[in-house]
Protein backbone atom coordinates (compact mmCIF):
# COMPACT_ATOMS: atom_id res chain seq x y z
CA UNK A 1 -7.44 15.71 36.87
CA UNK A 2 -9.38 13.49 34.87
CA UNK A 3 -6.34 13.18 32.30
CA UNK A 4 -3.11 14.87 33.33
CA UNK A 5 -1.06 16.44 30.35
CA UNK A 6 2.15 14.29 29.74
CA UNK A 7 4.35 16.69 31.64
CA UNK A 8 2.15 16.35 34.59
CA UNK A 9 1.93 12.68 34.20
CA UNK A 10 5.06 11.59 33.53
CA UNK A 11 7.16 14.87 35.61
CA UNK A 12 9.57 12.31 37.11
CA UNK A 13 10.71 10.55 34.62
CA UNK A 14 11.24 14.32 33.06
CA UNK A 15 13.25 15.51 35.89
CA UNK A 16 15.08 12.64 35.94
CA UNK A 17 16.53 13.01 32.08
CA UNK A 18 16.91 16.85 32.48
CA UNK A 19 18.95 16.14 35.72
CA UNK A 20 21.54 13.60 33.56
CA UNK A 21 21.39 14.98 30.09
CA UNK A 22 24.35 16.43 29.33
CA UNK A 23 23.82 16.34 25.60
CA UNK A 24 23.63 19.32 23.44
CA UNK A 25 20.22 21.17 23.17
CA UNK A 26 18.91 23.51 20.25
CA UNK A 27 17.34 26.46 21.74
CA UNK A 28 15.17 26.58 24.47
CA UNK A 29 14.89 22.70 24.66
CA UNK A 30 14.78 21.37 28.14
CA UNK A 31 16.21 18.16 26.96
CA UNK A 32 18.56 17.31 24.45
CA UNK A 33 17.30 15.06 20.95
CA UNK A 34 18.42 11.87 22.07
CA UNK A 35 16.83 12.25 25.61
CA UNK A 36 13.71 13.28 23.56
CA UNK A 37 13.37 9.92 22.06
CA UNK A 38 14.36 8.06 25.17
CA UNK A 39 11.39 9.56 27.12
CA UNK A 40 9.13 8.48 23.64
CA UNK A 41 10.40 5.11 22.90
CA UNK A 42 11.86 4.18 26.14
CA UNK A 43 15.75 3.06 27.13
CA UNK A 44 17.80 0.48 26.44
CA UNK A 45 20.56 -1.02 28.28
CA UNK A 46 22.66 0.57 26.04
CA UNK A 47 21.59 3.96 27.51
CA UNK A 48 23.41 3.56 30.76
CA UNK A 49 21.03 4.56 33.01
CA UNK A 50 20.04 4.20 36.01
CA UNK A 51 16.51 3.97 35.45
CA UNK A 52 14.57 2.04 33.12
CA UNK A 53 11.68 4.24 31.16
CA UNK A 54 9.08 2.95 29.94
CA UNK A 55 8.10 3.41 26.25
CA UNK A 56 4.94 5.67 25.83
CA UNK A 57 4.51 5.55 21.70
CA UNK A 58 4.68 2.55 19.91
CA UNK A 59 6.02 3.11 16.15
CA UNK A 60 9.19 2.91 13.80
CA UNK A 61 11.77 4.71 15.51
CA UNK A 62 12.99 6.60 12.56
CA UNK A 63 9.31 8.11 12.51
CA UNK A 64 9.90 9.64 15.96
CA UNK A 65 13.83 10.73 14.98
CA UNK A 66 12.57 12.77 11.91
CA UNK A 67 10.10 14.57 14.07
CA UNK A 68 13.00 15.67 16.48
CA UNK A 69 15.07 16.43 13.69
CA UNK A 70 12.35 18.65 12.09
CA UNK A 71 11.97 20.33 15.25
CA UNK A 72 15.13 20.99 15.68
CA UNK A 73 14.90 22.73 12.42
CA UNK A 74 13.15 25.89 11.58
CA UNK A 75 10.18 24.08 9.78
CA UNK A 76 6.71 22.65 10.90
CA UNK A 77 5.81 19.13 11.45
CA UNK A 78 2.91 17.85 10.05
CA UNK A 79 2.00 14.57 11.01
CA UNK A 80 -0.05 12.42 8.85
CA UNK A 81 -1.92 9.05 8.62
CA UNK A 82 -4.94 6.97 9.65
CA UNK A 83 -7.55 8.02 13.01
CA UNK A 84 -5.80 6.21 15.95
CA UNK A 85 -2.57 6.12 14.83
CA UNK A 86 -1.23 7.93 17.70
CA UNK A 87 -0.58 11.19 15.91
CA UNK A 88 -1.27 13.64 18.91
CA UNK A 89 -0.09 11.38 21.34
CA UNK A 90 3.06 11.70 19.79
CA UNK A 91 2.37 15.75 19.30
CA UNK A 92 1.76 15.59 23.07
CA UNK A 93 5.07 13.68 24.30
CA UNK A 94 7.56 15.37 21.81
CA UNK A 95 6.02 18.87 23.09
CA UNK A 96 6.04 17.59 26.61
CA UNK A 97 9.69 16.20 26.44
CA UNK A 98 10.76 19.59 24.34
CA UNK A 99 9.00 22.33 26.50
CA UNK A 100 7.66 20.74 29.18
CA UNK A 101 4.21 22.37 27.94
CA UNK A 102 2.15 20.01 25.72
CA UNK A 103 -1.08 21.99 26.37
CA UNK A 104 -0.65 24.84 23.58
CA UNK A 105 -2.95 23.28 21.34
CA UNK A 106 -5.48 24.90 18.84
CA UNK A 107 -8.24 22.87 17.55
CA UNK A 108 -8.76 22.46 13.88
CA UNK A 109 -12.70 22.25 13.20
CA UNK A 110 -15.08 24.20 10.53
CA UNK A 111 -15.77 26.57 13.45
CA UNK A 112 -11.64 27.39 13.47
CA UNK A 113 -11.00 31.25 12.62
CA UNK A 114 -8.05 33.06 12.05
CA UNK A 115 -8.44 34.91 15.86
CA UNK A 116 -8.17 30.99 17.14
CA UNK A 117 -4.68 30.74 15.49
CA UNK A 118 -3.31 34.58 16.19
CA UNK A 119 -5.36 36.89 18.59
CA UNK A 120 -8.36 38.08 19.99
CA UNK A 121 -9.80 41.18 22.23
CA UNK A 122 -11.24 41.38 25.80
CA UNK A 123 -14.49 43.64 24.79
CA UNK A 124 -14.85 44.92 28.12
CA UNK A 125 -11.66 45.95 28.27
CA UNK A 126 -11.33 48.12 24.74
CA UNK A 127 -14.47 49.69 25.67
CA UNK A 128 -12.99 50.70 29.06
CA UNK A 129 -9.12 51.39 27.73
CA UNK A 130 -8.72 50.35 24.40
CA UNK A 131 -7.07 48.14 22.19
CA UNK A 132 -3.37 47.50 23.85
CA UNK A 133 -1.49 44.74 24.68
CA UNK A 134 -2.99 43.78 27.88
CA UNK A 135 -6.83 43.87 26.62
CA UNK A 136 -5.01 41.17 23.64
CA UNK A 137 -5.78 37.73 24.02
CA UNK A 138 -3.30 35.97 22.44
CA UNK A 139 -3.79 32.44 20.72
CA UNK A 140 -2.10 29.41 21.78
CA UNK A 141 0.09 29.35 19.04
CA UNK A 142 1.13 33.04 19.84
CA UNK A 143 1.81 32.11 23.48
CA UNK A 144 4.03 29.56 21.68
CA UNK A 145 5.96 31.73 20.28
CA UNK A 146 6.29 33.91 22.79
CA UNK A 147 7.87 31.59 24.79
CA UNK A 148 9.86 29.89 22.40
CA UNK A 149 8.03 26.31 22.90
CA UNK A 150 6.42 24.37 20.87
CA UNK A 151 2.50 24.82 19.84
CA UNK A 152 0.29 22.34 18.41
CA UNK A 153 -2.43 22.23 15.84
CA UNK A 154 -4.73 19.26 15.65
CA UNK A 155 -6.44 17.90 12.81
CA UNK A 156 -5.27 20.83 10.69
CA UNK A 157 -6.92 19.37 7.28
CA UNK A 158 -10.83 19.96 9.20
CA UNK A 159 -10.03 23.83 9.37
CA UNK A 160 -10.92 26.29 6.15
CA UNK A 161 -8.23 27.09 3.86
CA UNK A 162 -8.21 30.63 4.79
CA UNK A 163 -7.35 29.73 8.45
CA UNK A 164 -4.77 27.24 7.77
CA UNK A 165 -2.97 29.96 5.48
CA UNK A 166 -2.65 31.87 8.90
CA UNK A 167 0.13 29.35 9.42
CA UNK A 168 1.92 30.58 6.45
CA UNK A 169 3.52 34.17 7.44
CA UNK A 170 4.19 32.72 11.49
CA UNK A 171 6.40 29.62 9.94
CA UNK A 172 8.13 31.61 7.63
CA UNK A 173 8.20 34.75 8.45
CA UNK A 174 8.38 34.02 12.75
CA UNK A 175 6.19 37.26 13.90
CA UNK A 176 2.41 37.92 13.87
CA UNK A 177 1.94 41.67 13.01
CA UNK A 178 -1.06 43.65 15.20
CA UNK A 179 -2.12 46.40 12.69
CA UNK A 180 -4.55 47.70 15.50
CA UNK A 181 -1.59 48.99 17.61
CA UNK A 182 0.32 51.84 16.82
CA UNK A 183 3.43 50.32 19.03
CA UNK A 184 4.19 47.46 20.38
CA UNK A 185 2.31 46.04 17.08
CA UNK A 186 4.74 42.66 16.27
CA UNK A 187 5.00 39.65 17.92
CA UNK A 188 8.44 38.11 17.17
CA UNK A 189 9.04 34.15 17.37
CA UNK A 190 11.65 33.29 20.43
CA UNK A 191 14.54 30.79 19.81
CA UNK A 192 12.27 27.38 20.06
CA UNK A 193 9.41 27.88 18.82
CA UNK A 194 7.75 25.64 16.11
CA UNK A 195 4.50 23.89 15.51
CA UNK A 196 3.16 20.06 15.28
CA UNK A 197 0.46 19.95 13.68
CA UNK A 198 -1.80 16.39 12.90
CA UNK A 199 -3.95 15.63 9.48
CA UNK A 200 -6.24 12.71 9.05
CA UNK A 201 -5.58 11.47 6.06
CA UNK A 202 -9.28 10.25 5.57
CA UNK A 203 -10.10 13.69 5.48
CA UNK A 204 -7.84 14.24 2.26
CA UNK A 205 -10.42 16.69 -0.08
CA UNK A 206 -12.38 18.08 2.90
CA UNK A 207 -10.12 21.11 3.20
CA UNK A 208 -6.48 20.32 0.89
CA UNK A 209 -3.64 22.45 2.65
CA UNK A 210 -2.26 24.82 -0.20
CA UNK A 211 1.52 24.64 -1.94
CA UNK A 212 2.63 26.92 -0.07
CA UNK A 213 1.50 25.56 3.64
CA UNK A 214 2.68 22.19 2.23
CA UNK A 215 6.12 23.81 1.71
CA UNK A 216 6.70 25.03 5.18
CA UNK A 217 5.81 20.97 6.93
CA UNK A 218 8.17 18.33 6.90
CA UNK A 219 5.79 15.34 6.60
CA UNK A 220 5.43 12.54 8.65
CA UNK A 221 3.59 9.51 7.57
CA UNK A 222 2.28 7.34 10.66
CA UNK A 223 0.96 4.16 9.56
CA UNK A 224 -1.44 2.00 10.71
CA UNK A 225 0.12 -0.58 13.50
CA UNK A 226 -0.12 -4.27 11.41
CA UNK A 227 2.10 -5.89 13.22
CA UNK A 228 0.49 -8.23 15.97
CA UNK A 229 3.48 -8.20 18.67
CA UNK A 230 3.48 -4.45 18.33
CA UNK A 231 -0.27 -3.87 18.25
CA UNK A 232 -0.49 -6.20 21.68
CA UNK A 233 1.89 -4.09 23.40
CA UNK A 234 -0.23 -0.86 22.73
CA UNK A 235 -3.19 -1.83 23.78
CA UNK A 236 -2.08 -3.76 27.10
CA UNK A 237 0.06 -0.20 27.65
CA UNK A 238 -3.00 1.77 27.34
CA UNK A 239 -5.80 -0.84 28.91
CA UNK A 240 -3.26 -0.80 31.64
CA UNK A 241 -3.47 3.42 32.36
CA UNK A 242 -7.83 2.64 31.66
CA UNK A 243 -7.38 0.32 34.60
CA UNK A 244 -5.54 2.72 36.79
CA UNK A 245 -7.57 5.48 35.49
CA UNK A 246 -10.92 3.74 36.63
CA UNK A 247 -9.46 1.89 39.80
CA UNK A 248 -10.80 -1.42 37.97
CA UNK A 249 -8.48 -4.46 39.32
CA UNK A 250 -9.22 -6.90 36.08
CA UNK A 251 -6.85 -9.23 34.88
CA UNK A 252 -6.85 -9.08 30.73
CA UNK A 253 -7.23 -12.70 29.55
CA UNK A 254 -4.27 -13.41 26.98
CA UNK A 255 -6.80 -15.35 24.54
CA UNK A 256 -9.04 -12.53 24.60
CA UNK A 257 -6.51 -10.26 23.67
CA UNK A 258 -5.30 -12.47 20.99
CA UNK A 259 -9.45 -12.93 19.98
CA UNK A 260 -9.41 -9.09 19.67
CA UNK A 261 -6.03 -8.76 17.62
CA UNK A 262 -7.37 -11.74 15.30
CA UNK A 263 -10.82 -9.96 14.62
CA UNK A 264 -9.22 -6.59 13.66
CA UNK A 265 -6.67 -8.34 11.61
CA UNK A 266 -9.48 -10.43 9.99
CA UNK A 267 -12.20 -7.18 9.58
CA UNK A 268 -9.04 -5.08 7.97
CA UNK A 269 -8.21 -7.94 5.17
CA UNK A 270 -11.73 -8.13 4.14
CA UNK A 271 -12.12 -3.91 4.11
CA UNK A 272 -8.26 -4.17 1.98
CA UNK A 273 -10.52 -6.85 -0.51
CA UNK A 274 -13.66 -5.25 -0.69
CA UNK A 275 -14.73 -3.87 -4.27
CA UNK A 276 -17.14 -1.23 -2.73
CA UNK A 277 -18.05 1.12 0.06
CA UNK A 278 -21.01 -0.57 1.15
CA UNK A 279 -18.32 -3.71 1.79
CA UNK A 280 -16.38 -1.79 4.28
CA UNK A 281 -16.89 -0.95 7.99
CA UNK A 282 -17.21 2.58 8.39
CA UNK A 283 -14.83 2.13 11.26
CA UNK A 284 -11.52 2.63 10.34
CA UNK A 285 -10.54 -0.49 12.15
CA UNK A 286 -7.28 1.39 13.91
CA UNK A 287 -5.60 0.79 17.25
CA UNK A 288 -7.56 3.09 18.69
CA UNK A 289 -10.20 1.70 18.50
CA UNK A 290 -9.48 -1.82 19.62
CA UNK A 291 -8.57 -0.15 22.91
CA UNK A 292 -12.22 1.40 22.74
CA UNK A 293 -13.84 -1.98 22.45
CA UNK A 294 -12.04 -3.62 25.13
CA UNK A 295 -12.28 -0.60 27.44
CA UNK A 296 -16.40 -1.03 27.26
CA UNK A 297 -15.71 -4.37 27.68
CA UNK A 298 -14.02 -4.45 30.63
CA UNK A 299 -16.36 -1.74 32.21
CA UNK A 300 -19.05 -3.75 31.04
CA UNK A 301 -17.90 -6.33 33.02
CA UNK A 302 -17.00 -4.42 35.63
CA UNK A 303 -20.67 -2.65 36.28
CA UNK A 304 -22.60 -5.32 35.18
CA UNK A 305 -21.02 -8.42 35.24
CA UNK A 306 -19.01 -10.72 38.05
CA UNK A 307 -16.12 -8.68 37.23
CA UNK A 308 -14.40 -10.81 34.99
CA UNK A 309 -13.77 -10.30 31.10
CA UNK A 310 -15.49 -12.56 28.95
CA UNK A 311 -15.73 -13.47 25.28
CA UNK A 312 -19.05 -12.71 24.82
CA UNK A 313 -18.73 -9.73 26.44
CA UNK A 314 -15.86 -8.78 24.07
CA UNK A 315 -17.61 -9.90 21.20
CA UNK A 316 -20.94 -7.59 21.74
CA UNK A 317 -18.45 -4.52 22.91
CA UNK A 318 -16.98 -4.87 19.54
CA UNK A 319 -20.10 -5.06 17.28
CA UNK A 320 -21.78 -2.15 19.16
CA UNK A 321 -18.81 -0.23 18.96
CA UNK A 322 -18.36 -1.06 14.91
CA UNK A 323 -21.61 -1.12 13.50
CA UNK A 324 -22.40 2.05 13.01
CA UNK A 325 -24.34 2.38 10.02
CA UNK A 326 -27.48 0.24 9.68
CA UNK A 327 -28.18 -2.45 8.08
CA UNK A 328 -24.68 -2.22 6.00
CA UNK A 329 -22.56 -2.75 8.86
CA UNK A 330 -24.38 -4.73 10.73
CA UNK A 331 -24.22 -7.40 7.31
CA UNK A 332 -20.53 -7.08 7.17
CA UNK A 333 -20.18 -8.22 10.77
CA UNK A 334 -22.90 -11.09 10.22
CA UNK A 335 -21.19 -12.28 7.03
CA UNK A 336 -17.64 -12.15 9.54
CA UNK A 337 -19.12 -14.07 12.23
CA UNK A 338 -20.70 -16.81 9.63
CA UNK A 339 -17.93 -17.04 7.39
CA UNK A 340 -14.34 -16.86 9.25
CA UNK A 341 -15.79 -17.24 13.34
CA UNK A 342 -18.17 -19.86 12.89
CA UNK A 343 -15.83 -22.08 11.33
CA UNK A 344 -12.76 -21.21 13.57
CA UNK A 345 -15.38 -22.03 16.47
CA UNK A 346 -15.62 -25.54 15.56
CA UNK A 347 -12.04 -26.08 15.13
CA UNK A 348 -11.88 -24.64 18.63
CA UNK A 349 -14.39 -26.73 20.56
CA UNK A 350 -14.70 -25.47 24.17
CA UNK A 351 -12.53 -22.94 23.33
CA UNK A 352 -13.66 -18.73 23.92
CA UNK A 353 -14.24 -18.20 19.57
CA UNK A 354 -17.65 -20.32 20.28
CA UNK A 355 -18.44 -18.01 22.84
CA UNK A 356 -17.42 -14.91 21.10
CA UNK A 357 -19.60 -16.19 17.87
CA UNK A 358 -22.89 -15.93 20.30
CA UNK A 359 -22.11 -12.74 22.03
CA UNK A 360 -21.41 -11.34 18.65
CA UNK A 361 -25.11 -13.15 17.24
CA UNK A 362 -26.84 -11.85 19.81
CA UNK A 363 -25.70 -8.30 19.89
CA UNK A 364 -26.64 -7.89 16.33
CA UNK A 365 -29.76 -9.85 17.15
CA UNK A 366 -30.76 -6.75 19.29
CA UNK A 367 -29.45 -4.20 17.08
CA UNK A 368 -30.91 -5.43 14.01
């Protein structure tokens, strides 16, 4: 598999907390709350086990608690905040660590219709028996409920508002009626069930879910990851599983990691003090996509370089990957390299930043 789901991925560390959890578990749950947020956030010695596991979603812990909690419950959970946040990564592990089936997942887009949410028909087979319950196709999110596990909706705000008020009769009422069968014609919720769904909140006016949708999600906000310790610790976690992914053996230098964690920091103040549009990246600056520059980076180096990361490299990975609108944000990175690099390159003679202020000069040398 080119990415394994997170039940696939991580199935022994899964087996393991089934195999000692002796907590109490609502519904169908294959693992109690508190073994939920172990798999997420990790253990501690104060967990007594015999295993360490690793943390997989780096975040305030009461973010991930609510989201149990709200599952738990018999509302949605919608959550909300920045691109590369880690919103579906999240969606994935809860769903993973709750049904051991993270792959229930409908796609919010402008093409979304209501059959994507609910059902479909097999056309060869109504023409040859007609409509029944084996020519149905049913949705993701009807599987879901079948089963009683959880089903996911991502980016839920990029859908029409007719198709997101699909969601409003299965979260409250629990059944999807078929009017085109005479029996059988209700789909009823199992014990379990619920959704995650994820928003952007960039998107906020593109499609505005209704009062009543609102009503039936228990909202959490992710924020974007500000905090440097934090912010190191995803992106060596997920550079690490790149590595693996792309049998690379490349040791991350810790001064270009902190180079990296210093220009987002710096490009994110001056977007937060900007007076217009046309002073902003486009880029939304998140985690996300610091783990994109340094992955092209490091493959960079990898294909076409002796194999070892350096700050020029880094430097013209991360103005190809951020100037994507011409010639506005190719000026905003010129006026960063001039006015906060340049200087901090002199201050650090023989040091990578004088390195990293040519890579970046040239790249937008050739892009310009």
């Amino acid at each position: 598999m080119l990415r394994a789901p997170a039940e696939i991925k991580y199935a022994d560390e899964l087996d393991y907390l089934e195999s000692i959890d002796t907590g109490f578990k609502p519904f169908s749950w294959r693992l109690s709350p508190r073994m939920v947020r172990i798999f997420v956030l990790g253990s501690e010695r104060s967990d007594g086990l015999d295993r360490e596991i690793p943390q997989k979603w780096f975040g305030d812990r009461s973010f991930v608690e609510r989201s149990i909690v709200t599952l738990a419950s018999d509302r949605g959970l919608l959550l909300i905040g920045d691109p590369g946040t880690g919103k579906s990564w999240l969606a994935e592990l809860l769903a993973a660590a709750i049904s051991r089936n993270s792959t229930l997942v409908v796609q919010g887009t402008a093409g979304t219709t209501e059959d994507h949410i609910k059902y479909s028909w097999n056309v060869s087979m109504v023409i040859a028996k007609g409509q029944s319950r084996e020519s149905m196709i049913p949705s993701p999110i009807m599987t879901a409920m079948e089963r009683g596990v959880i089903g996911r909706f991502e980016e839920l705000t990029r859908s029409t508002s007719d198709v997101q008020d699909a969601l409003i009769s299965i979260l409250s009422e629990k059944y999807v009626s078929i009017p085109e069968l005479d029996d059988d014609n209700i789909v009823f919720a199992q014990p379990g069930f619920s959704i995650i769904a994820t928003a952007n909140s960039r998107d906020r006016g593109v499609n505005d879910l209704s009062s009543a949708l609102k009503r039936r999600f228990n909202f959490v906000r992710i924020p974007v990851v500000t905090n440097k310790k934090s912010e190191a610790e995803i992106v060596r976690f997920r550079t690490a599983e790149l590595l693996r992914r792309h049998q690379i053996d490349l040791e991350l230098p810790p001064t270009l990691l902190d180079i990296l964690l210093q220009s987002f920091a710096d490009l994110r103040a001056a977007a937060a003090s900007a007076t217009g549009e046309d002073e902003k990246l486009e880029s939304a600056l998140s985690t996300a996509e610091q783990i994109g520059v340094l992955e092209d980076a490091i493959l960079h180096s990898r294909f076409f370089g002796d194999s070892t990361l350096k700050a020029a490299t880094l430097a013209g990975s991360l103005v190809g990957s951020l100037a994507r609108r011409s010639p506005e944000d190719l000026a905003i990175l010129n006026k960063y390299l001039h006015g906060v690099v340049e200087p901090r390159s002199k201050q650090d003679e023989g040091g990578s930043w004088k390195e990293f202020l040519d890579g970046g000069r040239n790249a937008i040398a050739t892009l310009s």
